[in-house]
Protein backbone atom coordinates (compact mmCIF):
# COMPACT_ATOMS: atom_id res chain seq x y z
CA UNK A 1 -7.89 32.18 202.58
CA UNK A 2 -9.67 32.09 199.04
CA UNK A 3 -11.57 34.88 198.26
CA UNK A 4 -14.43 32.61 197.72
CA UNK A 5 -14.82 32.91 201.20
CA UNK A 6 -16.66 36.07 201.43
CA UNK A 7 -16.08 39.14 203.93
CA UNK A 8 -19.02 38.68 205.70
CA UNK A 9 -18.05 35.41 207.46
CA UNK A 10 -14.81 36.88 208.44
CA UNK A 11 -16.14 39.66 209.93
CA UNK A 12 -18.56 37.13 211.91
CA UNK A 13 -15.59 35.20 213.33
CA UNK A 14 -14.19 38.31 213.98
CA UNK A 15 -17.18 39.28 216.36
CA UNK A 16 -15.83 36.85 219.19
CA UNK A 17 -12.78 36.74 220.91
CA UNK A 18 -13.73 33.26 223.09
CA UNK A 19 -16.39 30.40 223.03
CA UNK A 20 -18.67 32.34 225.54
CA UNK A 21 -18.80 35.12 223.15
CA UNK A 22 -19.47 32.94 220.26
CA UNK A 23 -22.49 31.26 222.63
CA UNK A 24 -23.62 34.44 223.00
CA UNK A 25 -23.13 35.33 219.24
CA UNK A 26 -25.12 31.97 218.65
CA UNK A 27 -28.45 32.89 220.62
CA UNK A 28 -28.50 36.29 220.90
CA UNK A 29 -30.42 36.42 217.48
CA UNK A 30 -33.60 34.04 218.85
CA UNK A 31 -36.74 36.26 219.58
CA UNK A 32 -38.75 33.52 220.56
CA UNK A 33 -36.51 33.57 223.50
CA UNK A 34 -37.35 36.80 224.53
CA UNK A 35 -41.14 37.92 226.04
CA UNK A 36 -40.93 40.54 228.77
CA UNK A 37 -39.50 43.54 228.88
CA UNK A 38 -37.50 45.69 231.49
CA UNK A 39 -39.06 48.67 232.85
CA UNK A 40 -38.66 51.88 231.36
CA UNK A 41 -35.60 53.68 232.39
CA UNK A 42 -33.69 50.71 233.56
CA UNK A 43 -29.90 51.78 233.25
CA UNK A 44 -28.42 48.60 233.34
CA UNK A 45 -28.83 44.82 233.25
CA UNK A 46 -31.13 43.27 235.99
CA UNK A 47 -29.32 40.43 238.11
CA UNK A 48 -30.93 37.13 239.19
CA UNK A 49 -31.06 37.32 242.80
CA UNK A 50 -29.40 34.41 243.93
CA UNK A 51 -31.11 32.88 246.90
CA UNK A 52 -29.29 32.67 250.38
CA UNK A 53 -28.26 28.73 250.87
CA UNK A 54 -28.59 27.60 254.38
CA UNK A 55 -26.02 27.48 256.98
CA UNK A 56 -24.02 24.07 256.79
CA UNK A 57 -24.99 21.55 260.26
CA UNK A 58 -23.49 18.30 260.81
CA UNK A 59 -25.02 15.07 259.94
CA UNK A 60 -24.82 11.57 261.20
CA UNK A 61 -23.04 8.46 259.30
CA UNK A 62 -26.56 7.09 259.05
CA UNK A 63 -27.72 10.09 257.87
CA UNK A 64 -24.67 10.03 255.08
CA UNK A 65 -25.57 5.91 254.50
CA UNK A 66 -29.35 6.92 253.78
CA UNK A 67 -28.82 9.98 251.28
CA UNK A 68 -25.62 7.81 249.66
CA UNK A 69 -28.50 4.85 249.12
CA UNK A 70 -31.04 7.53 247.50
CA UNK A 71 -28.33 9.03 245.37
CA UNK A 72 -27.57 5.56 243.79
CA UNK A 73 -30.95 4.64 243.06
CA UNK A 74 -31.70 8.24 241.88
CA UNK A 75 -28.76 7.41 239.48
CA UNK A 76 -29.84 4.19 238.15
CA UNK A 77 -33.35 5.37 237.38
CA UNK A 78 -31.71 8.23 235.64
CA UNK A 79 -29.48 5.54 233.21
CA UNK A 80 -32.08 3.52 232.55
CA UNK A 81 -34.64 6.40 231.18
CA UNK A 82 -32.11 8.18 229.30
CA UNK A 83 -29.79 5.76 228.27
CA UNK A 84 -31.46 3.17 225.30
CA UNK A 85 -28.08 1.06 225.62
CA UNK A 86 -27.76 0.83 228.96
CA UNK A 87 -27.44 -3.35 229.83
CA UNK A 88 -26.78 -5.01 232.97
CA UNK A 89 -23.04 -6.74 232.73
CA UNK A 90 -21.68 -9.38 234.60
CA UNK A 91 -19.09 -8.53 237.19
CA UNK A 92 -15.67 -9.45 236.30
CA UNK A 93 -13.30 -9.05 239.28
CA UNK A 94 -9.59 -8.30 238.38
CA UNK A 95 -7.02 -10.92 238.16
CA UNK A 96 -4.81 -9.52 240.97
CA UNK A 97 -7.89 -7.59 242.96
CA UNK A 98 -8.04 -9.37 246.27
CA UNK A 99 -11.85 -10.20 246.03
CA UNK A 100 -11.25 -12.51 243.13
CA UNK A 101 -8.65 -14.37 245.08
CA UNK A 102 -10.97 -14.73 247.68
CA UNK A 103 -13.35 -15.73 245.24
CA UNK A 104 -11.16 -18.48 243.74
CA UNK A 105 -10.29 -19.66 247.18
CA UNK A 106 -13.68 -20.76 248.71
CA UNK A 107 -15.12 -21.65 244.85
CA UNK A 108 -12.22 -23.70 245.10
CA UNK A 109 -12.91 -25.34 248.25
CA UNK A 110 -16.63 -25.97 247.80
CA UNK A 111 -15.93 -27.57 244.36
CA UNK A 112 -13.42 -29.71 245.91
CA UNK A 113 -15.46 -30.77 248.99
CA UNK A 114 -18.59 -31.54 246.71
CA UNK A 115 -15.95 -33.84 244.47
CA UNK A 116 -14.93 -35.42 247.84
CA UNK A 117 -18.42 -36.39 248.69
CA UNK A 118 -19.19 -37.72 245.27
CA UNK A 119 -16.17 -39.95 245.49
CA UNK A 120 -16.94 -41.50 248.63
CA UNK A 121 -18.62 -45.36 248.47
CA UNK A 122 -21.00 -45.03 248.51
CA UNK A 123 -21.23 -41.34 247.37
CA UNK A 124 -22.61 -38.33 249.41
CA UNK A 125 -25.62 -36.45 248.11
CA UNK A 126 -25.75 -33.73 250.71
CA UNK A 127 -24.05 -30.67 248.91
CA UNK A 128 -25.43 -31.71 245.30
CA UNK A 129 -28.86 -31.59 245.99
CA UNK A 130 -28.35 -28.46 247.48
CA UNK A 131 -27.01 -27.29 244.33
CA UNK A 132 -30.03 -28.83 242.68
CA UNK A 133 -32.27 -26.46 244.80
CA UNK A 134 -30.04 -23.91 244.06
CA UNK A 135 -30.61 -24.61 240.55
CA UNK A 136 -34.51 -25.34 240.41
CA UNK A 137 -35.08 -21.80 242.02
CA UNK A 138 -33.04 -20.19 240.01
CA UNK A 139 -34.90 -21.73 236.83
CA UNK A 140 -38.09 -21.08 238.22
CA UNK A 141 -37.48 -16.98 238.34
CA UNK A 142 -36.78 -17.09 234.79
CA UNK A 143 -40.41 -18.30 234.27
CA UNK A 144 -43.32 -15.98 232.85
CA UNK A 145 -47.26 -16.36 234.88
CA UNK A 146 -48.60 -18.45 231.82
CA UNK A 147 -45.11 -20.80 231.84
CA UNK A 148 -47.78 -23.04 233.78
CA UNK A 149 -46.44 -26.29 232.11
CA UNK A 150 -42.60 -25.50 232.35
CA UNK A 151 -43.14 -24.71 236.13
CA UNK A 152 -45.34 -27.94 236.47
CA UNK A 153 -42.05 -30.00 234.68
CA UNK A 154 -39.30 -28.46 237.00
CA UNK A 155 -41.09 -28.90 240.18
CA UNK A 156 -41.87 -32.28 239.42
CA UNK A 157 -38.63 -33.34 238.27
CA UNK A 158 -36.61 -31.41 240.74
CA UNK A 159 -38.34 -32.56 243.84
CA UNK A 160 -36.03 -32.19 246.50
CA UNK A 161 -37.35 -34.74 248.84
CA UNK A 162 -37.69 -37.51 246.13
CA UNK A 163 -34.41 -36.67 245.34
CA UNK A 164 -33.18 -37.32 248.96
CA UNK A 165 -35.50 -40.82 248.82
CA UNK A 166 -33.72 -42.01 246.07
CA UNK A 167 -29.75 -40.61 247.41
CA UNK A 168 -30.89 -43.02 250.44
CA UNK A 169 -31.66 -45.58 248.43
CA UNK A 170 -28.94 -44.97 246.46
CA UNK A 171 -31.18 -44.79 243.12
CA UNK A 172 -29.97 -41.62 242.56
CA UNK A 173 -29.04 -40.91 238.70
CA UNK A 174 -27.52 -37.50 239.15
CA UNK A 175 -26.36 -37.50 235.33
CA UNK A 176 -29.91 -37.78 234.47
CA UNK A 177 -30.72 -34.58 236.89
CA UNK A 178 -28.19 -32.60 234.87
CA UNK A 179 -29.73 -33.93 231.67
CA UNK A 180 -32.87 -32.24 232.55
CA UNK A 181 -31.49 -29.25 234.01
CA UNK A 182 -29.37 -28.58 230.62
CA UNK A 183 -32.35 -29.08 228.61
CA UNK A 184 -34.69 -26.64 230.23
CA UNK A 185 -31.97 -24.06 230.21
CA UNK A 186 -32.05 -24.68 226.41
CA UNK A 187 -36.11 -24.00 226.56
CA UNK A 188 -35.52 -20.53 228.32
CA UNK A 189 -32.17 -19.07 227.57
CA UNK A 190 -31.89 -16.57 225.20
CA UNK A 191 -30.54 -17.47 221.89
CA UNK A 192 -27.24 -15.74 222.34
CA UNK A 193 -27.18 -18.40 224.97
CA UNK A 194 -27.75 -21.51 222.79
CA UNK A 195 -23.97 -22.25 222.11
CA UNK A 196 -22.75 -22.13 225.85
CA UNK A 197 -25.84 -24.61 226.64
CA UNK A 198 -25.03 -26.80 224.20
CA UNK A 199 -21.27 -26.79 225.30
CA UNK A 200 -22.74 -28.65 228.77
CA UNK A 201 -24.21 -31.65 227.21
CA UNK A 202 -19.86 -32.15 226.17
CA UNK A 203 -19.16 -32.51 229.60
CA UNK A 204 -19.32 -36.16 231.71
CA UNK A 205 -17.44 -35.41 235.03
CA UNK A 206 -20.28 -34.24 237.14
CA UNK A 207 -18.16 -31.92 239.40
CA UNK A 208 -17.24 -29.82 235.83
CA UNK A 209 -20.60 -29.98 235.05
CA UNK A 210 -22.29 -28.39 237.71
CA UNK A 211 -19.89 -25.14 237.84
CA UNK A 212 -20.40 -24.91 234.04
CA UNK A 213 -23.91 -24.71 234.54
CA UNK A 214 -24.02 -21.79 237.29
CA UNK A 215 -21.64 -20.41 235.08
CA UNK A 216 -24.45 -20.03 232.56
CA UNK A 217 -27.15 -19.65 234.44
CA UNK A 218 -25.22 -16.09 235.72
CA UNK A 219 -25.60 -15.07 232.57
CA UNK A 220 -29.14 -16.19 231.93
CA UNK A 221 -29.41 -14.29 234.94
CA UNK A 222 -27.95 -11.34 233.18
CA UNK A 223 -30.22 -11.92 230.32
CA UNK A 224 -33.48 -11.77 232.35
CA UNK A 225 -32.41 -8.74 234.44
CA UNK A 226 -31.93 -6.57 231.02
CA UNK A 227 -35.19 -8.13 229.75
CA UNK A 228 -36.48 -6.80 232.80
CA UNK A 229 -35.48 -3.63 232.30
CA UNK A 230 -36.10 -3.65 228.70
CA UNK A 231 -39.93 -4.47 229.38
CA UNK A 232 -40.34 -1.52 231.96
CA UNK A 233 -38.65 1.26 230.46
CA UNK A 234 -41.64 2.95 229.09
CA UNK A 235 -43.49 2.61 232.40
CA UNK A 236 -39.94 3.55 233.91
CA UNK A 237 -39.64 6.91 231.45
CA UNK A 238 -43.37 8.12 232.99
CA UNK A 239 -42.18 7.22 236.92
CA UNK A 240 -38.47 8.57 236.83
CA UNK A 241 -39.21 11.87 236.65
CA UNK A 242 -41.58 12.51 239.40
CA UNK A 243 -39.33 9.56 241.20
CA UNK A 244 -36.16 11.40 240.41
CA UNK A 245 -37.62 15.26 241.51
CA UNK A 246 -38.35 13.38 244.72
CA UNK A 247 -35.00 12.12 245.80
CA UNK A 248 -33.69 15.66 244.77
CA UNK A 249 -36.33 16.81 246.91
CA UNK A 250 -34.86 14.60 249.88
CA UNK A 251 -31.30 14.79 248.90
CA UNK A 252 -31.86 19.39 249.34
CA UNK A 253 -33.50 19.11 252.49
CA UNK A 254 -30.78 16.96 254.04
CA UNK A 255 -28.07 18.92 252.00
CA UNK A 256 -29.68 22.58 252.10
CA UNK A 257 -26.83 23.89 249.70
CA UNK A 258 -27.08 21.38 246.63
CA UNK A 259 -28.53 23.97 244.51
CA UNK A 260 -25.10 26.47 244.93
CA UNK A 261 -23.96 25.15 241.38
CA UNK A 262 -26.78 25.52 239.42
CA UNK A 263 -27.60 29.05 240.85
CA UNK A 264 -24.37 30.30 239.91
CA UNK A 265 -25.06 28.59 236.63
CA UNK A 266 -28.21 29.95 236.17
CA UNK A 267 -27.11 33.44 237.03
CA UNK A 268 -23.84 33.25 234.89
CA UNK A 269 -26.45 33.01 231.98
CA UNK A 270 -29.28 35.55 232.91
CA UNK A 271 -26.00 37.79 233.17
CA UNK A 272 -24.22 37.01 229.90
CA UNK A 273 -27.74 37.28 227.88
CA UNK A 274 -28.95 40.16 229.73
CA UNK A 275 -25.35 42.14 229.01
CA UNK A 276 -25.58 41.52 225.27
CA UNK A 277 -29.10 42.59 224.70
CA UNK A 278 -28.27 45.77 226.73
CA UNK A 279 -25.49 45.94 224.76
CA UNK A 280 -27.31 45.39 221.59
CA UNK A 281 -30.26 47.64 222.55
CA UNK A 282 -27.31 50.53 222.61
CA UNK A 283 -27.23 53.25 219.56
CA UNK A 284 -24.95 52.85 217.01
CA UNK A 285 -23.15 55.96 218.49
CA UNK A 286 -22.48 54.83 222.09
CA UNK A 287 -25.38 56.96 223.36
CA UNK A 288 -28.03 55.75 226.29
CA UNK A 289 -30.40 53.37 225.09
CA UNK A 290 -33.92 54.02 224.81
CA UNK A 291 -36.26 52.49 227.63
CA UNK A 292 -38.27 50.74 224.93
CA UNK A 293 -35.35 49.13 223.17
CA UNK A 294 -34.05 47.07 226.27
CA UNK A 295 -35.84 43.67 227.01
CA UNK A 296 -35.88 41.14 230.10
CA UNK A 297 -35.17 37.61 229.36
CA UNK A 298 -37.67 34.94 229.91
CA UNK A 299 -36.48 31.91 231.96
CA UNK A 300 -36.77 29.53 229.05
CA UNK A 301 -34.17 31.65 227.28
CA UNK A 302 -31.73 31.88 230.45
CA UNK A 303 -32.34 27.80 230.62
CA UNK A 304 -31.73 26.84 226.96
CA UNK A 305 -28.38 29.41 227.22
CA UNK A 306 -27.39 28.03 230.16
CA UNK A 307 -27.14 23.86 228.80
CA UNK A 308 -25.64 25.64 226.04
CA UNK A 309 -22.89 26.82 227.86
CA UNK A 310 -22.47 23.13 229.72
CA UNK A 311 -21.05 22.18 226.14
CA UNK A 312 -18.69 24.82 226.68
CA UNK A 313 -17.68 24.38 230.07
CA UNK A 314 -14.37 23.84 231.88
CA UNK A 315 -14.66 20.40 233.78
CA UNK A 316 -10.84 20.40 235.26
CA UNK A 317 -11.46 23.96 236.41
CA UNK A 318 -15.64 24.20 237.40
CA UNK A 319 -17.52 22.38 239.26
CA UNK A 320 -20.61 20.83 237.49
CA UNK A 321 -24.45 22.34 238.75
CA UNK A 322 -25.64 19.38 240.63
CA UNK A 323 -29.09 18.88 238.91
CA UNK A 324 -27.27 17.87 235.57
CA UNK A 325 -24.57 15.85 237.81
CA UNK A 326 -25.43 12.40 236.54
CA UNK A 327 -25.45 13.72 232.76
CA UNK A 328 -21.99 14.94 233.20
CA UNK A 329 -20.50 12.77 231.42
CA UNK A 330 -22.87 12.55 228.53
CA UNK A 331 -22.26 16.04 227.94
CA UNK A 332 -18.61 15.92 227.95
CA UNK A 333 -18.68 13.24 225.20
CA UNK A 334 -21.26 15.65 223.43
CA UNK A 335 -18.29 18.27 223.96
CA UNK A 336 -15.61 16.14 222.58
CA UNK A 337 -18.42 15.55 219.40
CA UNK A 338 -19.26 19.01 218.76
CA UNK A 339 -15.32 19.84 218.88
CA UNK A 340 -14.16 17.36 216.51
CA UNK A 341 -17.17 18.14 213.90
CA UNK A 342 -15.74 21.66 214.43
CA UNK A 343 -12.06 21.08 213.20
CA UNK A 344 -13.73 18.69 210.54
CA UNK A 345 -16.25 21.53 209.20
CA UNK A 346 -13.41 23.63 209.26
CA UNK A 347 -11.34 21.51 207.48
CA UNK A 348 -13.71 20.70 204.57
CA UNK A 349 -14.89 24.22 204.00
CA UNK A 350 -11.24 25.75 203.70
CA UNK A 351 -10.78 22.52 201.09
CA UNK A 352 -13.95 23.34 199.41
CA UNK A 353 -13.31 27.12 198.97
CA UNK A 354 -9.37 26.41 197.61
CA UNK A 355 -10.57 23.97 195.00
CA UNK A 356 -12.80 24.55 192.06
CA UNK A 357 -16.51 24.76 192.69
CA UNK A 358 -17.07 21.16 190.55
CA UNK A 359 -15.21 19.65 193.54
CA UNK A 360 -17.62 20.02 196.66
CA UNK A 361 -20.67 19.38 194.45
CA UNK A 362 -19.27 15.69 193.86
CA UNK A 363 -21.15 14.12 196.64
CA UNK A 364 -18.51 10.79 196.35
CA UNK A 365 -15.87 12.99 197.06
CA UNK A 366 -17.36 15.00 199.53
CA UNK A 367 -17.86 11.81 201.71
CA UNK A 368 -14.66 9.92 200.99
CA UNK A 369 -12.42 13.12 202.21
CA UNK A 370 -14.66 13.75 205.23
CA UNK A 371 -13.70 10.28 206.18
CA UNK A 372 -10.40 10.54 205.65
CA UNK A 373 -10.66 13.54 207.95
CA UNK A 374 -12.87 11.98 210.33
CA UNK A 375 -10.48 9.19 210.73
CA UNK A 376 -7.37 11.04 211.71
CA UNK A 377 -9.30 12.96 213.97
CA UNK A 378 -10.98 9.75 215.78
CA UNK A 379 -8.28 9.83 219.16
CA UNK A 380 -8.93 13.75 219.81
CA UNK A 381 -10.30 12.86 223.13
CA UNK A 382 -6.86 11.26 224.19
CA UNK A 383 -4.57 12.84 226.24
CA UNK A 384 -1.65 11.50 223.84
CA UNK A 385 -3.27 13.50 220.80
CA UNK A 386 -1.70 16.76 219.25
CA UNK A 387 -4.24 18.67 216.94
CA UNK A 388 -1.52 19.96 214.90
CA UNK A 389 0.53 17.01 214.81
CA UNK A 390 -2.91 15.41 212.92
CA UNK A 391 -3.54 18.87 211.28
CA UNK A 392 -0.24 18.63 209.25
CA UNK A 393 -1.01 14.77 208.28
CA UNK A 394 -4.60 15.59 207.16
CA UNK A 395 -2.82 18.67 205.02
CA UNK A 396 -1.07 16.29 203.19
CA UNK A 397 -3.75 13.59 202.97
CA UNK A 398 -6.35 15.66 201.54
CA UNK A 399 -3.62 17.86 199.37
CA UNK A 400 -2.95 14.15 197.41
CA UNK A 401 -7.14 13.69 197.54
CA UNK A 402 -8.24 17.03 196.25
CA UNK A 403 -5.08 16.85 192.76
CA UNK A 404 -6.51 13.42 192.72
CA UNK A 405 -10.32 14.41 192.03
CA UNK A 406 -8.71 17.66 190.08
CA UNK A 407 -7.03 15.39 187.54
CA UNK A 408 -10.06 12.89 186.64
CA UNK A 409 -12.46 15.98 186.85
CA UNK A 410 -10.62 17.68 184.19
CA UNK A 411 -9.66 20.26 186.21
CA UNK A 412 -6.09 21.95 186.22
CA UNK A 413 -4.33 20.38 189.70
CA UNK A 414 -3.17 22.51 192.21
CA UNK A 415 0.12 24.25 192.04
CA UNK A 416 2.82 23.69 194.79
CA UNK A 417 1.86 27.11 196.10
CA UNK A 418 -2.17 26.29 196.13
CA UNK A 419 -0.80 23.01 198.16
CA UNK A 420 1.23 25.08 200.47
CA UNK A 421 -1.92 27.20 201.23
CA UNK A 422 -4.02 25.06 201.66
CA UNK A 423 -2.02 22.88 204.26
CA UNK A 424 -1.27 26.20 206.14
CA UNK A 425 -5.18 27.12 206.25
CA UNK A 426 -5.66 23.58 207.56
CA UNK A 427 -2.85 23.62 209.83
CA UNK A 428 -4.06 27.14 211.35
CA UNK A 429 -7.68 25.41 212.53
CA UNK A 430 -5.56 24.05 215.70
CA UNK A 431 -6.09 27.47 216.58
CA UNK A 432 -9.27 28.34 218.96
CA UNK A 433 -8.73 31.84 217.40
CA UNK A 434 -8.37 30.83 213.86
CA UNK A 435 -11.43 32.97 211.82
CA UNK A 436 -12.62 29.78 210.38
CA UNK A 437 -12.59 27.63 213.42
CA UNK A 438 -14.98 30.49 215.02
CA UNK A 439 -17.34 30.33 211.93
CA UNK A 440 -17.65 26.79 212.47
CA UNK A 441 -18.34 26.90 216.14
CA UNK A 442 -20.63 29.54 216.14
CA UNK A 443 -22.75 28.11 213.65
CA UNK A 444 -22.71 24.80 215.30
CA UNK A 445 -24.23 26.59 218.35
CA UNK A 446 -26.45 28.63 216.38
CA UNK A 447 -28.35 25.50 214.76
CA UNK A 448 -28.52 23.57 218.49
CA UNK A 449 -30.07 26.78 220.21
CA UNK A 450 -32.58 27.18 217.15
CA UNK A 451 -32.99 23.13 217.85
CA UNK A 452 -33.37 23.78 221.38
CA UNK A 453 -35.58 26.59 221.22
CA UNK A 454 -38.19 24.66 218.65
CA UNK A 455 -39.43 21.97 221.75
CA UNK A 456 -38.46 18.79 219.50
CA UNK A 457 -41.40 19.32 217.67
CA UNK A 458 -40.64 20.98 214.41
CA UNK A 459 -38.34 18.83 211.56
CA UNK A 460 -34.26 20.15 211.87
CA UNK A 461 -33.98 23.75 211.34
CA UNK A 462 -32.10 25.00 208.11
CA UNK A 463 -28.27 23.96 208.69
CA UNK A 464 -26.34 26.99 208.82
CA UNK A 465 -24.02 27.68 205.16
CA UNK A 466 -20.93 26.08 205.95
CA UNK A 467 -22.21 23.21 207.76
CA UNK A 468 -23.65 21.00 204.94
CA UNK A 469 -21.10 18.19 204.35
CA UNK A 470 -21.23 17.42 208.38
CA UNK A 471 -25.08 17.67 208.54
CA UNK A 472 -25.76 14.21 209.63
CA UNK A 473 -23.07 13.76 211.82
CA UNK A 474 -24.46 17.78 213.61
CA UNK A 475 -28.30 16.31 213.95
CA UNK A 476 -26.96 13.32 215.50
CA UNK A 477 -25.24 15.53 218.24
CA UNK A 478 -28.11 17.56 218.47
CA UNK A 479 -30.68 14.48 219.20
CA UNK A 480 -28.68 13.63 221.76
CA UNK A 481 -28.54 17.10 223.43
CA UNK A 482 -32.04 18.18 222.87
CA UNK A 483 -33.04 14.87 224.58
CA UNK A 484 -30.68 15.34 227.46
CA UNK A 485 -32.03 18.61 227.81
CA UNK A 486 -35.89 17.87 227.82
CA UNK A 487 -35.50 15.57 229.83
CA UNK A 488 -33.12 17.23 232.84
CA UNK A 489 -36.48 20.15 232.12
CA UNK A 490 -38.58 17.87 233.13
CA UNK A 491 -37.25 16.88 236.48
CA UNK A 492 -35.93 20.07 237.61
CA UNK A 493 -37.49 23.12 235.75
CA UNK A 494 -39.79 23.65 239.31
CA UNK A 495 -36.00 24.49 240.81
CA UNK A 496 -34.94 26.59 237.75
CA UNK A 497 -37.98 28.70 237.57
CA UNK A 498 -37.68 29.41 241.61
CA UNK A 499 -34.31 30.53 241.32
CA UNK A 500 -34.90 32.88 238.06
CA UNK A 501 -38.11 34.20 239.42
């Protein structure tokens, strides 16, 4: 390592031997967190008492039905507040599933009946004007209260009963139906739509026609359901969380043990904090701590510890506490994030410290090798990737990169044993143990528990040394955690603050 990097932040890595020792490392320093102390002459660590869980008793399958039904709604209210991109798709059925064969079979038979009647002399009306109703209803939900003179059109024009008048009369011009029905799909689809609409007015066989248009009008269906939700998400965000507290609510008394996780959780953290203060609160000589020197943790501290420690957690291995179940996997993407911005931090300050100080302060430069880096690094949450398989390639890359900016700078280029340094530095980062690695973590978690611990309110806390070339890429992460986290506060912090009181 250069000896730019200084002793102190190798004696800081060397201050944890795993990542719940760097967590701790991370938030032991926050004395906002702390605001009532342990009484005087307390020996040891207080444990959370962990409340008893109620015996298990058997349930019925309506019972299961019922709970299943609350849990999915529960779980859609949940995407919709917290996720800004969540859309509604349309279901696409695998090619070899046997629903879509199903599928295929009666469209195909309806289709083909309908084509039947058509063809007969004189034609049959029966199943097309059904489709017509079909149709008219359909347009009519996409209409607004004040769409007084579009709803006024449609009824008139798609009168079902004239239209059967006229079939018996045979003055029926069904091509001049599907004229009108094309162009008030053009008034009210969406403009992504405009190009499949305008495909309809191509076709001439009337059978075509008509499964083109329910084709599209699924996916103006589409398009109205996500306006729908678009429109009531900020009534949605005020409801959900007293809506989602409530199916909890139901979901614990019919499952008396669905808090288990999260007071394990819970207590996992009171522990770990409470052990490191004690520890802390120690003298310098192993003695007894004083009484005075020893402090209890409040429960905001145990919380915000305890979602820190979700970004550390073991999801093969541990089951997940059940009140952040349906944000399980946001925070194992936020996992994967916070990893990867690790090995990159690392990676650029090793870089930095081997080459000359003019280098880093190039902001160009700074940028282009942190996307070089970034982009080797983009399949680290694939099974098929090897960190130091990439490691080695990234040594090289940024080797060529840093002589490149050396030589144009002026600078003298690095020496085949500066290169061979520097790509065994990088190449020691696959490590978990590696001193620089640890740095890098435990200053990540240091700036999202002084993040956390701020409420949202205050501008970014001061980014830790080390972590200013991946600055925006950190605050990004931590947006996404800090919302996570207020909001999964919101809905449950009644349960939290029962089990930690």
């Amino acid at each position: 390592m250069s000896e730019n990097l200084d002793q102190s932040n190798i004696n800081e890595a060397g201050k944890s031997n795993d990542s719940e020792q760097d967590l701790g490392g991370a938030v032991e320093g926050s004395d906002e967190a702390l605001e009532k102390r342990i009484k005087p002459g307390s020996p040891s660590p207080q444990r959370v008492q962990r409340p008893h869980s109620s015996p298990p008793r058997f349930v019925t399958v309506e019972e299961l039905l019922e709970t299943a039904k609350g849990v999915t709604n529960m779980a859609l209210a949940h995407e919709i507040a917290v996720n800004g991109e969540f859309r509604i798709k349309p279901v696409e059925l695998p090619e070899d599933s046997l629903e879509k064969r199903v599928k295929d079979i009666v469209h195909k038979a309806f289709w083909d009946c309908l084509s039947t009647q058509l063809s007969e002399d004189p034609p049959t009306y029966d199943h097309a004007i059904k489709l017509v109703g079909e149709i008219k209803q359909t347009l009519l939900s996409f209409l607004l209260p004040g769409h007084t003179r579009l709803r006024n059109q449609i009824t008139e024009v798609l009168d079902l009963d004239l239209i059967k008048q006229e079939a018996e009369n045979g003055a029926l011009d069904i091509s001049k139906l599907a004229e009108f029905i094309i162009g008030m799909m053009g008034t009210l689809c969406a403009p992504a739509r405009d190009e499949e609409v305008k495909k309809l007015k191509d076709i001439k066989e009337i059978v075509p026609l008509f499964r083109a248009i329910f084709s599209v009008l699924d996916l103006m269906k589409v398009d109205m359901a996500n306006f729908a939700v678009t429109s009531i998400r900020p009534h949605l965000m005020q409801q959900s969380v007293e809506y989602e507290r409530k199916k909890f609510q139901e979901l614990l008394e019919k499952q008396p043990n669905s808090l288990d996780f999260v007071t394990q959780w819970l207590e996992e953290a009171s522990d770990d904090l409470m052990n490191q203060k004690y520890k802390n609160s120690l003298p310098a000589a192993g003695g007894a701590a004083g009484s005075g020197d020893a402090t209890m943790l409040s429960p905001v501290a145990v919380q915000n510890y305890a979602y820190l420690k979700l970004l550390k957690w073991d999801h093969l291995q541990r089951p997940f506490p059940e009140t952040v179940l349906m944000d399980q996997s946001r925070f194992q993407e936020l996992q994967l994030q916070l990893e990867q911005l690790t090995i990159l931090g690392a990676v650029l300050l090793v870089t930095f410290n081997m080459a000359a100080p003019g280098i880093s302060s190039q902001a160009d430069f700074a940028e282009k090798l942190k996307m070089i880096v970034k982009i080797l690094l983009t399949d680290m949450h694939l099974p098929s990737f090897h960190l130091k398989d990439a490691l080695t390639t990234i040594g090289e890359k940024v080797c060529v990169e840093v002589s490149s900016c050396l030589s144009l700078c002026g600078f003298t280029p690095f020496t085949t044993d500066q290169e061979t340094v520097l790509k065994g530095q990088i190449q020691a980062v696959a490590s978990p143990e590696d001193p620089i690695r640890r740095i890098m973590d435990s200053r990540i978690l240091t700036f999202l528990e002084t993040y956390l611990a701020s409420g949202h309110q205050k501008p970014f806390p001061t980014v830790p040394g080390g972590l200013g070339p991946i600055q925006k890429e950190l605050e990004e992460v931590a947006i996404k955690f800090v919302r996570l986290v207020n909001y999964n506060k919101m809905v449950f912090s009644p349960y939290y603050d029962a089990i930690l009181s």
